[in-house]
Protein backbone atom coordinates (compact mmCIF):
# COMPACT_ATOMS: atom_id res chain seq x y z
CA UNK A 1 -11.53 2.90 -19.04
CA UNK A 2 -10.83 0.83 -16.54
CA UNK A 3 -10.25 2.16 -12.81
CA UNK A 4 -6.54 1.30 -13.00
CA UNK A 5 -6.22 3.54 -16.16
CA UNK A 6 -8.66 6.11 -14.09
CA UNK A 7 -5.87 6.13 -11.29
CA UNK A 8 -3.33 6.95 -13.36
CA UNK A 9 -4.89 9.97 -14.80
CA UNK A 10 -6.18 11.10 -12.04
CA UNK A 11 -3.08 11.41 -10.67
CA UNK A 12 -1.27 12.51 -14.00
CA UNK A 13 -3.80 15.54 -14.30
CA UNK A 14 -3.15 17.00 -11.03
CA UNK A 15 1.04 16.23 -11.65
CA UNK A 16 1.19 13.78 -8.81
CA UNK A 17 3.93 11.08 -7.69
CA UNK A 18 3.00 7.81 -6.51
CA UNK A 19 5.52 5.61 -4.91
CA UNK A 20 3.89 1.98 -2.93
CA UNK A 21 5.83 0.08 0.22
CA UNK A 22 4.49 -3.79 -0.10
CA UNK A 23 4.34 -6.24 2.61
CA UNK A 24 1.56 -8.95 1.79
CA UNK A 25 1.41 -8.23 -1.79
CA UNK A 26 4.61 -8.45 -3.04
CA UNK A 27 4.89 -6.04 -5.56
CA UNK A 28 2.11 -6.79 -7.59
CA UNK A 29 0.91 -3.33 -6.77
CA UNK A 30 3.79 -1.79 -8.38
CA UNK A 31 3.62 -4.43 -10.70
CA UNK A 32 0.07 -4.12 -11.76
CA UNK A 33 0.99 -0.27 -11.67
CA UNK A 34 3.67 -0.13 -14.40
CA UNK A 35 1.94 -2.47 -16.51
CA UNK A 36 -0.32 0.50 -17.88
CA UNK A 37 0.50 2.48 -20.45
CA UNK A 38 2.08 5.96 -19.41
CA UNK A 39 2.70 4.77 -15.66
CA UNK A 40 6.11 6.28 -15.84
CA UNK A 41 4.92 9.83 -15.94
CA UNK A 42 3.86 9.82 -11.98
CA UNK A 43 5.18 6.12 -11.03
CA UNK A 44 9.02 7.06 -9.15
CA UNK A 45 9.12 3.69 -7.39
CA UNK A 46 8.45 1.11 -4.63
CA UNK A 47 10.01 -1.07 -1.65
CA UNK A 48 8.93 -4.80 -0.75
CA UNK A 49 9.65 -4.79 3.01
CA UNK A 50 8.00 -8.69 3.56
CA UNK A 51 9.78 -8.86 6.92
CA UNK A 52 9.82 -6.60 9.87
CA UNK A 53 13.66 -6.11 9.33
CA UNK A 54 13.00 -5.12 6.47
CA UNK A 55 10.33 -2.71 7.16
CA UNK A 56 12.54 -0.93 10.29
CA UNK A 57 15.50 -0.75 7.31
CA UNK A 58 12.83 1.30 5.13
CA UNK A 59 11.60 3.98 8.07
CA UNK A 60 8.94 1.79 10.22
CA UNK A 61 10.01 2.23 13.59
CA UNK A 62 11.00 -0.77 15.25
CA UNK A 63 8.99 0.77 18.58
CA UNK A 64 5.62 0.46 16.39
CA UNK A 65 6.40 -2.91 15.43
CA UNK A 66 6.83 -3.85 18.57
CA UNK A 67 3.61 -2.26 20.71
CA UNK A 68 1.42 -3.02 17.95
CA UNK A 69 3.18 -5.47 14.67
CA UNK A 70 3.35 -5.44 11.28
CA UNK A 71 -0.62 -5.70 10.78
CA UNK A 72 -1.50 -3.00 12.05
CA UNK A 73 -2.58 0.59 11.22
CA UNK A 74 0.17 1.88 12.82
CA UNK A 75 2.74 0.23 10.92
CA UNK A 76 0.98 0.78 7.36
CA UNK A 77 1.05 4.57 8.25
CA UNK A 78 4.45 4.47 8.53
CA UNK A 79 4.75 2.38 5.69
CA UNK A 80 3.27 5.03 3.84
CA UNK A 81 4.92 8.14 4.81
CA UNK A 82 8.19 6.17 4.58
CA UNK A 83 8.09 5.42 1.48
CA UNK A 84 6.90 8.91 0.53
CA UNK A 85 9.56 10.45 2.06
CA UNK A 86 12.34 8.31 0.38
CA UNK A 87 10.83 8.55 -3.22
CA UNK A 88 9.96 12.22 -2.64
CA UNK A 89 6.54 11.84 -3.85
CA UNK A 90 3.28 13.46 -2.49
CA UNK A 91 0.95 10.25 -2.78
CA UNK A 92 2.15 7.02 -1.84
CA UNK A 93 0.40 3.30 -0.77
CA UNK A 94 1.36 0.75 1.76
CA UNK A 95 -0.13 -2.34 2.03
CA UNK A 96 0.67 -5.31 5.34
CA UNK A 97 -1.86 -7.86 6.28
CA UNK A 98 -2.12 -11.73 6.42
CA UNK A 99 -2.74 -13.35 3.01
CA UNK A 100 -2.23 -17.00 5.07
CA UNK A 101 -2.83 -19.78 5.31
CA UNK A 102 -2.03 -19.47 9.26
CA UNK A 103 -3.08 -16.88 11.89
CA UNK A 104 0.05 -14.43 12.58
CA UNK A 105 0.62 -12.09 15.54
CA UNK A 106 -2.85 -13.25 16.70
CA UNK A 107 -4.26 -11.85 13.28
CA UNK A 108 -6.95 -14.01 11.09
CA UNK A 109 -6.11 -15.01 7.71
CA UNK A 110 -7.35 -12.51 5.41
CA UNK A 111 -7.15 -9.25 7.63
CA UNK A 112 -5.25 -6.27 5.84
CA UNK A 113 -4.22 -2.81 5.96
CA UNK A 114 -4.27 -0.11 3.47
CA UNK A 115 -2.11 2.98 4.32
CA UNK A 116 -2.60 6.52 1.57
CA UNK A 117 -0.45 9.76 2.12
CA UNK A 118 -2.03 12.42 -0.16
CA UNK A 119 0.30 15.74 0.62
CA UNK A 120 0.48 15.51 4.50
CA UNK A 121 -2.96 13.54 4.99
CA UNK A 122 -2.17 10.28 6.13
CA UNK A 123 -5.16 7.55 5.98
CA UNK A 124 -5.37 4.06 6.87
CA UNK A 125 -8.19 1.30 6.13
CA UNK A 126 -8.27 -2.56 7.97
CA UNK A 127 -10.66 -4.55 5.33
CA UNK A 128 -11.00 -8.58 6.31
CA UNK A 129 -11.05 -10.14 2.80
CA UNK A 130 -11.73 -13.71 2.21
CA UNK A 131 -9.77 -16.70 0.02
CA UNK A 132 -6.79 -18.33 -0.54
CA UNK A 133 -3.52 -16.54 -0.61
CA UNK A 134 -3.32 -15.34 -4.17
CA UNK A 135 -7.30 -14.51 -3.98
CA UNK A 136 -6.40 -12.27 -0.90
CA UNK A 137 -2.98 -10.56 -2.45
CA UNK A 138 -5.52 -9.10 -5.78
CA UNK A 139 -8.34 -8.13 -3.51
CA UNK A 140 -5.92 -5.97 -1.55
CA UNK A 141 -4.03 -4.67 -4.80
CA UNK A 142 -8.05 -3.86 -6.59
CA UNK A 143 -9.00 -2.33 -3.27
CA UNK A 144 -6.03 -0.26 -3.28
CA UNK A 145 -6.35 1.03 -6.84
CA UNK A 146 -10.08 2.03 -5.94
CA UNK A 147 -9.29 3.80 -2.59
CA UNK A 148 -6.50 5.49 -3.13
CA UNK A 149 -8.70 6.68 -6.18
CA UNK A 150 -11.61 7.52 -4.23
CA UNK A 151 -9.29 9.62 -1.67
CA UNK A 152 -8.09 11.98 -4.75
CA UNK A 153 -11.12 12.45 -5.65
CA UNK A 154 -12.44 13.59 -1.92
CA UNK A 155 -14.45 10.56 -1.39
């Protein structure tokens, strides 16, 4: 079993909801997500908030973008909650970074953020990954699956 399919039944056997906010990636998350088999027992939904307008529209508050930007631990926890809140789910992911090719908001190519809400635990994890854009995108999406994973299972 892979540790996409172990994600899914984790969550399924503890009658979990997962909803995802993507910046960076895109929606392959959600996409990678519903491509397993039996995603739509805990799967409710997901946002793509790419911009910062976007982002304030789904809950971010325009004050955290501001004093600290979109890449940023701040931002991803708010991502996360968010999008918890508006799906009514108790686990949800968020993922912002800079898949490249060009610095942004003085942050290197390659620097992401990982926000989890488990009930009212709210966790956040800044990895610096390495490659080309699409390289970067599925190294944040894999890492995702396996920490969010890791967090149910109180690692």
């Amino acid at each position: 079993m892979s540790f996409y399919d172990e994600l899914l039944e984790e969550l399924a056997s503890r009658n979990y909801t997962l909803s995802v906010m993507e910046s960076l990636t895109g929606g392959l998350f959600a996409s990678t997500f519903v491509s397993l088999t039996g995603a739509s027992r805990v799967f409710k939904g997901g946002i793509i908030a790419y911009s910062s307008d976007a982002k304030v529209a789904n809950g971010v508050k325009d004050e955290t973008i501001q004093k600290f930007g979109t890449i940023s631990n701040e931002c991803v926890k708010e991502m996360a909650l968010a999008v918890s809140n508006k799906f009514n789910t108790n686990v949800s992911i968020a993922f912002t970074g800079n898949a490249g090719p060009e610095t942004q908001e003085n942050k290197n190519v390659g620097l992401v953020f990982i926000g989890i809400r488990i009930g009212e635990k709210l966790h956040s994890f800044e990895i610096q990954l390495k490659g080309d854009r699409d390289k970067i995108r599925k190294d944040c999406v894999d890492l995702g699956f396996k920490i969010l994973l890791d967090k149910l299972r109180g690692k």
